[in-house]
PDB file of N, CA and C in Angstrom:
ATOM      1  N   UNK A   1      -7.724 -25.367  13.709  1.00  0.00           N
ATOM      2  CA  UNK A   1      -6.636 -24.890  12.875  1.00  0.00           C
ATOM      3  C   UNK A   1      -6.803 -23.394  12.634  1.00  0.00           C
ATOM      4  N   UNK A   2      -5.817 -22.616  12.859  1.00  0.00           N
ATOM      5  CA  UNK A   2      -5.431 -21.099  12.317  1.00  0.00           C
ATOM      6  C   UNK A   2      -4.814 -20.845  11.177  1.00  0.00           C
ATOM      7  N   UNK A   3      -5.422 -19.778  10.202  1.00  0.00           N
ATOM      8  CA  UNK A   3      -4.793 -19.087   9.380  1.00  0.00           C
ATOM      9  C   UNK A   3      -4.026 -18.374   9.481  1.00  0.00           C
ATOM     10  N   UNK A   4      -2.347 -17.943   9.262  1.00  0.00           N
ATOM     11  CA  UNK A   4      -1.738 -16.610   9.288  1.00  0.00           C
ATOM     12  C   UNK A   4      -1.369 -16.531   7.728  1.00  0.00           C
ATOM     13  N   UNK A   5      -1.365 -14.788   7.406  1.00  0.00           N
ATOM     14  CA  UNK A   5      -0.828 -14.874   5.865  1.00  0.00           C
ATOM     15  C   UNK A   5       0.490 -13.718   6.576  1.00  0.00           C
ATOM     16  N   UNK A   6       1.414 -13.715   5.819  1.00  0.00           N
ATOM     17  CA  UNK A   6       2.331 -12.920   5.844  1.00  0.00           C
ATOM     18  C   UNK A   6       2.532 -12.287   4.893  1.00  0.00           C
ATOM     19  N   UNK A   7       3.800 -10.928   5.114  1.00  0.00           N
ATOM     20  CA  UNK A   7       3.801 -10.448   4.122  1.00  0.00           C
ATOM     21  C   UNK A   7       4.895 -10.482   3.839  1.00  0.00           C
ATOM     22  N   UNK A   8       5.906 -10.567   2.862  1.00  0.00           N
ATOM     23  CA  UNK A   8       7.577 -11.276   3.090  1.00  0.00           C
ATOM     24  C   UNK A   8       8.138 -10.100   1.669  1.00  0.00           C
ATOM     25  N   UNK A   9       9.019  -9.684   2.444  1.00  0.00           N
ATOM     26  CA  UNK A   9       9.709  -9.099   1.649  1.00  0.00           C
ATOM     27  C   UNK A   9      10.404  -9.455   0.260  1.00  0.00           C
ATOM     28  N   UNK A  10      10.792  -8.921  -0.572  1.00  0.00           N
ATOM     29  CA  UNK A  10      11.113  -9.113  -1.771  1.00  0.00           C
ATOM     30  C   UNK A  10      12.518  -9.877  -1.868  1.00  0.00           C
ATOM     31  N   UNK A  11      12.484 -10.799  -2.207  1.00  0.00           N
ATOM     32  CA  UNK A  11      14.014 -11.428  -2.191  1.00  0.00           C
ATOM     33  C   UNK A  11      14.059 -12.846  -0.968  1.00  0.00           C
ATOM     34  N   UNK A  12      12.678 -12.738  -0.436  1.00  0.00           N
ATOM     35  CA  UNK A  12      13.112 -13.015   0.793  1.00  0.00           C
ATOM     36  C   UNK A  12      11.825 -14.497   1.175  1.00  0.00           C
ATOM     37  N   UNK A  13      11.577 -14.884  -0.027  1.00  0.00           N
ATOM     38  CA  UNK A  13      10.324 -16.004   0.256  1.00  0.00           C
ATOM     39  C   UNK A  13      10.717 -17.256  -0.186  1.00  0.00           C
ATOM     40  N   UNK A  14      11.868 -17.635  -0.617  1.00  0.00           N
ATOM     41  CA  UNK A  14      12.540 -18.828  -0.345  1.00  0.00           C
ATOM     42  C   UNK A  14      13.021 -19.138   0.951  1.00  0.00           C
ATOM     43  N   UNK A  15      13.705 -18.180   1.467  1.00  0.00           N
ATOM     44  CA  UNK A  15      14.425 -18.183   2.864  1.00  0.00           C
ATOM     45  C   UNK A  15      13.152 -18.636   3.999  1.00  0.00           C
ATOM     46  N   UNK A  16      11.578 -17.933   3.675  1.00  0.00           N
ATOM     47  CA  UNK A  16      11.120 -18.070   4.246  1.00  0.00           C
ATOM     48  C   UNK A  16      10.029 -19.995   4.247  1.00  0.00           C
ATOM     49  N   UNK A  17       9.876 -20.163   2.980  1.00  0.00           N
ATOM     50  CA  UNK A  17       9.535 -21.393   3.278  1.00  0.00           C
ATOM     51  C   UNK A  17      10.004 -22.225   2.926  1.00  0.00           C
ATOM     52  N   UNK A  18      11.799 -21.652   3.051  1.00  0.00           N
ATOM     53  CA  UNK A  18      12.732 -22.980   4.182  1.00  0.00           C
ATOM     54  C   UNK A  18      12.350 -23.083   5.382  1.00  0.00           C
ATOM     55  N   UNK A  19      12.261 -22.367   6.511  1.00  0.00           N
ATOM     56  CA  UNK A  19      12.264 -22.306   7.242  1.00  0.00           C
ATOM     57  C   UNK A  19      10.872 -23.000   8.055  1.00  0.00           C
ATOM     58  N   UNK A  20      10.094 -23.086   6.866  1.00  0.00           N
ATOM     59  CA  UNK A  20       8.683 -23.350   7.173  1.00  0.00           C
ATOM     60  C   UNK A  20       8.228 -25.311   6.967  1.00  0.00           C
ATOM     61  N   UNK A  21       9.165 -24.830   6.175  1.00  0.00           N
ATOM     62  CA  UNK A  21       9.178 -26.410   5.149  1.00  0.00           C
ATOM     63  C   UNK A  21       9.917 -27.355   6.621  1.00  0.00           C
ATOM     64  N   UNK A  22      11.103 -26.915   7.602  1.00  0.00           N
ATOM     65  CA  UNK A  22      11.607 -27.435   8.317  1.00  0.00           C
ATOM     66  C   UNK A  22      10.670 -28.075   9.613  1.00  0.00           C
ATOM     67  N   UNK A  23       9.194 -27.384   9.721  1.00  0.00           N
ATOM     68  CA  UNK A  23       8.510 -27.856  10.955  1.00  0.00           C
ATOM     69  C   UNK A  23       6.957 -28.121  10.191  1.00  0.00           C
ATOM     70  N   UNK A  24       6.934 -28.539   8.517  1.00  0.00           N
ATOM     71  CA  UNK A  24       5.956 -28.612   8.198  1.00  0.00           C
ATOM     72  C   UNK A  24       4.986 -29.665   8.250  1.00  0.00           C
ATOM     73  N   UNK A  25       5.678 -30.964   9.009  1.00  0.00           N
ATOM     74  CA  UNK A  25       5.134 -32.041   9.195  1.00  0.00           C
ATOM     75  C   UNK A  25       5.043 -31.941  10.883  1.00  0.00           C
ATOM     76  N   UNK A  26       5.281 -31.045  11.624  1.00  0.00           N
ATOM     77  CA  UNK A  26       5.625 -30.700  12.867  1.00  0.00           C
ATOM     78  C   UNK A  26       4.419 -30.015  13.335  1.00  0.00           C
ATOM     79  N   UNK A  27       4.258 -28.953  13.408  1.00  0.00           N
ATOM     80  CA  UNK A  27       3.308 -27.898  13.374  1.00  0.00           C
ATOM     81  C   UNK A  27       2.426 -26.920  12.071  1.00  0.00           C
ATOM     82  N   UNK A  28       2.622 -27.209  10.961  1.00  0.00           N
ATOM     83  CA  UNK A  28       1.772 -27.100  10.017  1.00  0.00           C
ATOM     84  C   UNK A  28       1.472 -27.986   8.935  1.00  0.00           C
ATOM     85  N   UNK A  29       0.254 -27.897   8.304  1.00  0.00           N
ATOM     86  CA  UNK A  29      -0.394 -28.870   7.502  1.00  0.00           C
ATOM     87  C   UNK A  29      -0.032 -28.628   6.030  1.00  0.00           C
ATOM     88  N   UNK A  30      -0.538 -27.464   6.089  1.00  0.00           N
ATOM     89  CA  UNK A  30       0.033 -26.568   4.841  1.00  0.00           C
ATOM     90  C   UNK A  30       0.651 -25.788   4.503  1.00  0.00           C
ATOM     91  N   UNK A  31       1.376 -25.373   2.911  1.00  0.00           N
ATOM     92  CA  UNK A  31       1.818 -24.130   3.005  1.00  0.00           C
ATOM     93  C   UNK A  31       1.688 -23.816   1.803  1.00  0.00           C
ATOM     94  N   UNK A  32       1.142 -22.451   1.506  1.00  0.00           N
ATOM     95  CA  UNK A  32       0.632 -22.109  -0.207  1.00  0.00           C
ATOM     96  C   UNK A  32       1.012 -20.678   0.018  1.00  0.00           C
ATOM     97  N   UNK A  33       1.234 -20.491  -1.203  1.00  0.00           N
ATOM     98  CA  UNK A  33       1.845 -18.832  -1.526  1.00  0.00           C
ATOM     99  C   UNK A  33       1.158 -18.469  -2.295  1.00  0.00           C
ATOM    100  N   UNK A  34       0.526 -17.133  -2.191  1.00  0.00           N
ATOM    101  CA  UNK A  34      -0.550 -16.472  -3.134  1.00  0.00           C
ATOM    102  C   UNK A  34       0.235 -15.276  -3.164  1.00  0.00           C
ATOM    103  N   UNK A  35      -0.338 -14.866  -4.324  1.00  0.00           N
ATOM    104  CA  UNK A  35       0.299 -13.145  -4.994  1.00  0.00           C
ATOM    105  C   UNK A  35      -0.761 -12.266  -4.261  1.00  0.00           C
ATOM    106  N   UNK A  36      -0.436 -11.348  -3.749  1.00  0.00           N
ATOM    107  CA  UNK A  36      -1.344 -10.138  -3.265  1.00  0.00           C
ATOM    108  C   UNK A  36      -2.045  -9.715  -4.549  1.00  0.00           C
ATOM    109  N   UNK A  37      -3.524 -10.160  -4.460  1.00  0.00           N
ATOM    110  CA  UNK A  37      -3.727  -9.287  -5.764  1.00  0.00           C
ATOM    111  C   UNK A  37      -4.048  -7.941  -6.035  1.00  0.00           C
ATOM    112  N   UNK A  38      -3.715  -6.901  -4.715  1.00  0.00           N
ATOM    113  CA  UNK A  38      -3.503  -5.402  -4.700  1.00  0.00           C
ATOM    114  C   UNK A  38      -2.275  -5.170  -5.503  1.00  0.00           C
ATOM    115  N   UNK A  39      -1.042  -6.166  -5.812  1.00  0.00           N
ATOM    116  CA  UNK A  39      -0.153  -6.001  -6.381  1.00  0.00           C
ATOM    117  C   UNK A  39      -0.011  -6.422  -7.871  1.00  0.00           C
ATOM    118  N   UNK A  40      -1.301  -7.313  -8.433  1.00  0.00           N
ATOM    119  CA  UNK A  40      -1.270  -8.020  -9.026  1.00  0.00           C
ATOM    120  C   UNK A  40      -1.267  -6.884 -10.594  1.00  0.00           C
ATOM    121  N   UNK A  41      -2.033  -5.671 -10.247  1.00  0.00           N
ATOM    122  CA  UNK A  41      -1.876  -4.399 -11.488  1.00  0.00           C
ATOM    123  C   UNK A  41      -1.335  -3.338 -10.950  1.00  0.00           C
ATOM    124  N   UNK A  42      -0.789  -2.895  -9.928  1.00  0.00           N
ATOM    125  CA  UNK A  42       0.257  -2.078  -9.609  1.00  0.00           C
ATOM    126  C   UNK A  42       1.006  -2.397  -8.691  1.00  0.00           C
ATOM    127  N   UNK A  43       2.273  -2.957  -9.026  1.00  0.00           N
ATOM    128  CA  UNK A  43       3.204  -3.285  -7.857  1.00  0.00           C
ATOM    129  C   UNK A  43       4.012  -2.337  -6.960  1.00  0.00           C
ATOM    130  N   UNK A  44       3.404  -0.887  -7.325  1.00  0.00           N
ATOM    131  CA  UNK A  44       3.773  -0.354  -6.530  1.00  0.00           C
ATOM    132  C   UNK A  44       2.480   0.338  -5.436  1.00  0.00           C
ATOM    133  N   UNK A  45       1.696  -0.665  -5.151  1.00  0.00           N
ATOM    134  CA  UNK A  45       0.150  -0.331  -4.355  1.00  0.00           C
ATOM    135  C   UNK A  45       0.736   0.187  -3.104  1.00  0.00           C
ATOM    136  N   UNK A  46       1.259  -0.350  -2.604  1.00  0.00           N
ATOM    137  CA  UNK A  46       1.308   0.318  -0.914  1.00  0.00           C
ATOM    138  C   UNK A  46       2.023   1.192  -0.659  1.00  0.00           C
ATOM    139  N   UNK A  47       3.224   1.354  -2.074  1.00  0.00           N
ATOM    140  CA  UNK A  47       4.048   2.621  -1.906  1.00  0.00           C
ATOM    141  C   UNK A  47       3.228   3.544  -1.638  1.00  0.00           C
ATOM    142  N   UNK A  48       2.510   3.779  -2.952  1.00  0.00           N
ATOM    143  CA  UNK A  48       1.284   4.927  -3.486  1.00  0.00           C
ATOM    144  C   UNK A  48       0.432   4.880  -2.288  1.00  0.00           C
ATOM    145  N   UNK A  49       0.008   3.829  -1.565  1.00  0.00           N
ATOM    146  CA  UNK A  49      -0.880   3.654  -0.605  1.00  0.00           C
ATOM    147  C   UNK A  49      -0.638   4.669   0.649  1.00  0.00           C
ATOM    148  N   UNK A  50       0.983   4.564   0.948  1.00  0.00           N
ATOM    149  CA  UNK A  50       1.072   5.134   2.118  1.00  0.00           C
ATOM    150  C   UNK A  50       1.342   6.589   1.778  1.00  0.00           C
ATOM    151  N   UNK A  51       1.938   7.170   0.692  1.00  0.00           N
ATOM    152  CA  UNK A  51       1.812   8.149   0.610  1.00  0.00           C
ATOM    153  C   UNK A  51       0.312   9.039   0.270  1.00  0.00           C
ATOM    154  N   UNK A  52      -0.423   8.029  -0.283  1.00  0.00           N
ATOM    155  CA  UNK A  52      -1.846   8.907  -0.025  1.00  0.00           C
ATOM    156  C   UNK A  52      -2.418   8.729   1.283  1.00  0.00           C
ATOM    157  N   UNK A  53      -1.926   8.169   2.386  1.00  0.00           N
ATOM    158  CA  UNK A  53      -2.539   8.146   4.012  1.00  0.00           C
ATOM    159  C   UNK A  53      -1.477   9.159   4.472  1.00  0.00           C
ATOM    160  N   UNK A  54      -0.223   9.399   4.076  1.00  0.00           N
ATOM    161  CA  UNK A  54       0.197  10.504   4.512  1.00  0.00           C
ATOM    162  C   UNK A  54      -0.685  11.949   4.376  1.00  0.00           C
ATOM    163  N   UNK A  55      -0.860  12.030   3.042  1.00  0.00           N
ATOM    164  CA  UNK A  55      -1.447  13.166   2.324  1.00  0.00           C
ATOM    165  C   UNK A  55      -2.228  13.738   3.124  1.00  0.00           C
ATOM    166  N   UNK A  56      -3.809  12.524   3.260  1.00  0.00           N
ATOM    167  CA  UNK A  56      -4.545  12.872   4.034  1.00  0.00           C
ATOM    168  C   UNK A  56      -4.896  13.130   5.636  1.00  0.00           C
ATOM    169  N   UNK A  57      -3.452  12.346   6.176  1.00  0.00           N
ATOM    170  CA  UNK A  57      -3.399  13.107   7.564  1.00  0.00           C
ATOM    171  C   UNK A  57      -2.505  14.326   7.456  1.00  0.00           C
ATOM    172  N   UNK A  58      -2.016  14.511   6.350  1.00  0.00           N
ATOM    173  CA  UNK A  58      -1.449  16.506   7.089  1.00  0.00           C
ATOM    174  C   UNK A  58      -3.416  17.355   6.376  1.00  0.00           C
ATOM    175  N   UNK A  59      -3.976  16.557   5.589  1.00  0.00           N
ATOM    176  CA  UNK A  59      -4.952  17.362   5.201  1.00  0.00           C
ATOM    177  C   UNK A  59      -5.718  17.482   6.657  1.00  0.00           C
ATOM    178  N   UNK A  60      -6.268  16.478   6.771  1.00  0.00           N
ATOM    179  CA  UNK A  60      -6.985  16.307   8.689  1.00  0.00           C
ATOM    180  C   UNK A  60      -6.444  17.256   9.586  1.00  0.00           C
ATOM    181  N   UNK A  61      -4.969  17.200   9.962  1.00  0.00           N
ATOM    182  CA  UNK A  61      -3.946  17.667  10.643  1.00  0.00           C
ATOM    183  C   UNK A  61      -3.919  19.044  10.725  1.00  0.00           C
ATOM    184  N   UNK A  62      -4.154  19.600   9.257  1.00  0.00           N
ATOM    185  CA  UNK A  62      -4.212  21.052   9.078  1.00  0.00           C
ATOM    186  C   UNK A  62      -2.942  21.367   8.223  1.00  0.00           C
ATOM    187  N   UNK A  63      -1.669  20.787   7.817  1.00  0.00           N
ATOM    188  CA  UNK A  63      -0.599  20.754   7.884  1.00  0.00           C
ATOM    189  C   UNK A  63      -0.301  21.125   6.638  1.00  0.00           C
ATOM    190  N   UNK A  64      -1.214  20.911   5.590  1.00  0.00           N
ATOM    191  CA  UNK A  64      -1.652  20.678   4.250  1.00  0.00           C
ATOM    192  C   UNK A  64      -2.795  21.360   4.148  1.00  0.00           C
ATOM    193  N   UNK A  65      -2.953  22.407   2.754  1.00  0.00           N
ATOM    194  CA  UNK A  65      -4.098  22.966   2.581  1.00  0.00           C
ATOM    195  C   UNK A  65      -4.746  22.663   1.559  1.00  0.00           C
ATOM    196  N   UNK A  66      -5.844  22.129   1.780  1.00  0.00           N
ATOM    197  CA  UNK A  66      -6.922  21.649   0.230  1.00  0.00           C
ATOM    198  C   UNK A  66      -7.290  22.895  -0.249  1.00  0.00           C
ATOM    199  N   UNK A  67      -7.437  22.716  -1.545  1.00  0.00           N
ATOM    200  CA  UNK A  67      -7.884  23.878  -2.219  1.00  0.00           C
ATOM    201  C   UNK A  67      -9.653  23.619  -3.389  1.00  0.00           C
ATOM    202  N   UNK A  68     -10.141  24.487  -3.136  1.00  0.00           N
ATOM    203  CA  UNK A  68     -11.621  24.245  -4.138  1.00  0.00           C
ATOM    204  C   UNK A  68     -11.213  24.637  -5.758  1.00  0.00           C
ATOM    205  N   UNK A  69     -11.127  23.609  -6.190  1.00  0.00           N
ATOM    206  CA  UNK A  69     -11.079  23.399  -7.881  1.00  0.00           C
ATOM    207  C   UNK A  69     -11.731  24.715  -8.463  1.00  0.00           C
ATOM    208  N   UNK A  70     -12.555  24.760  -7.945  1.00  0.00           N
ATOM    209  CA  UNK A  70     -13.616  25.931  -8.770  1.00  0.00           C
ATOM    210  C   UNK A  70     -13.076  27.159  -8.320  1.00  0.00           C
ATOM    211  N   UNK A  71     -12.587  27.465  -7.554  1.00  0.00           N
ATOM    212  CA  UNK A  71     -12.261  28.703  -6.719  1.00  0.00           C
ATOM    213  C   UNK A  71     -10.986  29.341  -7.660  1.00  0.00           C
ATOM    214  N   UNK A  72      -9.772  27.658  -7.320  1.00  0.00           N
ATOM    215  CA  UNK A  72      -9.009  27.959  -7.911  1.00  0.00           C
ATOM    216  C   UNK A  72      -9.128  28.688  -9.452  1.00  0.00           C
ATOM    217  N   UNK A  73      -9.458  27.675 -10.498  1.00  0.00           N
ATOM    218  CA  UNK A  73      -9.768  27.854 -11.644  1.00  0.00           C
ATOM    219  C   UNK A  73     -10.210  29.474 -11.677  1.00  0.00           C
ATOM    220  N   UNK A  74     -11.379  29.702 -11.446  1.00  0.00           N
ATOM    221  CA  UNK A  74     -11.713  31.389 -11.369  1.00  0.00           C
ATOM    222  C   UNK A  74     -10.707  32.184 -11.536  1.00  0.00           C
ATOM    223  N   UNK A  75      -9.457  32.269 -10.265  1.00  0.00           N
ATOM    224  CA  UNK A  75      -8.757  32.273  -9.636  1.00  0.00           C
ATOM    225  C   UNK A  75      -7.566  33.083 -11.067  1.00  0.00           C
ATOM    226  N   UNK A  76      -7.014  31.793 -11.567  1.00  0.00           N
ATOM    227  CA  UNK A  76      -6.570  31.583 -12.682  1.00  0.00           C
ATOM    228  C   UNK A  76      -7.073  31.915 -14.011  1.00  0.00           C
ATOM    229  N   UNK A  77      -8.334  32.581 -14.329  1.00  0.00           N
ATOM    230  CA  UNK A  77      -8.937  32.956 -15.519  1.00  0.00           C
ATOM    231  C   UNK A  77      -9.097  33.800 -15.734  1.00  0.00           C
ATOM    232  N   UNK A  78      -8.901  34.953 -14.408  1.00  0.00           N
ATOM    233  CA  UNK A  78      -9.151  36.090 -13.732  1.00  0.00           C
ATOM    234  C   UNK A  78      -7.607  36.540 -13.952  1.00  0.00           C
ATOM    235  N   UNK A  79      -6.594  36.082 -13.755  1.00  0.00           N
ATOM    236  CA  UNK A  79      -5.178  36.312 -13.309  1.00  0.00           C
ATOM    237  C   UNK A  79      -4.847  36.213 -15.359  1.00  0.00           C
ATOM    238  N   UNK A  80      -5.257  35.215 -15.865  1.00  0.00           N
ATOM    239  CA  UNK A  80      -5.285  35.345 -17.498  1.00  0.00           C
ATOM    240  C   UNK A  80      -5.699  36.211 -17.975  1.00  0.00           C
ATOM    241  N   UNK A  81      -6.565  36.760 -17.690  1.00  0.00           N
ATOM    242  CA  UNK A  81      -7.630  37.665 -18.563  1.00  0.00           C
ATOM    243  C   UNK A  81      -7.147  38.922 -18.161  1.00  0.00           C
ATOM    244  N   UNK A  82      -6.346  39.218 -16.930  1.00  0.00           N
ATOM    245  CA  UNK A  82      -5.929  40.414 -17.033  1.00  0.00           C
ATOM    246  C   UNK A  82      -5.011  40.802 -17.147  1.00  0.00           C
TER     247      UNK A  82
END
C-alpha cells in the first residue's frame, strides 16, 4: 500500500473526496483529512513562504542588495549627528 497526501485548494475538498469516496471501496482503503499544521498558526505560511524564497534568490542572484546592520546604523548616526 502507498501513501499520497495532497494539497487541495480552498473551497475545493468536498469536490475532492467526492470524487474519492466514488472508487473508495475500488482502489482505496482509506481516506482521512488532516490540517497542514504549517497552517495550523499562520494561514498564510506559504504565501510568506514563497515570498521569502523569492527574496533570497534575487539576494543569491545579485538582484537584491543585503546590507550590514552595523554599517548601516553608523551610517545613519553619522548622517544625524551632522
Amino acid at each position: 500500500m502507498q501513501t499520497i497526501q495532497l494539497q487541495v485548494k480552498d473551497g475545493y475538498t468536498q469536490n475532492i473526496l467526492d470524487m474519492l469516496g466514488s472508487v473508495k471501496d475500488i482502489m482505496l482503503e482509506k481516506i482521512e483529512v488532516k490540517q497542514d499544521p504549517n497552517l495550523e498558526y499562520d494561514t498564510y505560511f506559504y504565501e510568506r513562504k514563497a515570498e521569502l524564497d523569492k527574496t533570497i534568490e534575487a539576494v543569491d542572484n545579485g538582484s537584491m542588495k543585503m546590507y550590514d546592520f552595523n554599517e548601516s546604523m553608523d551610517e545613519l548616526i553619522a548622517e544625524l549627528e551632522s
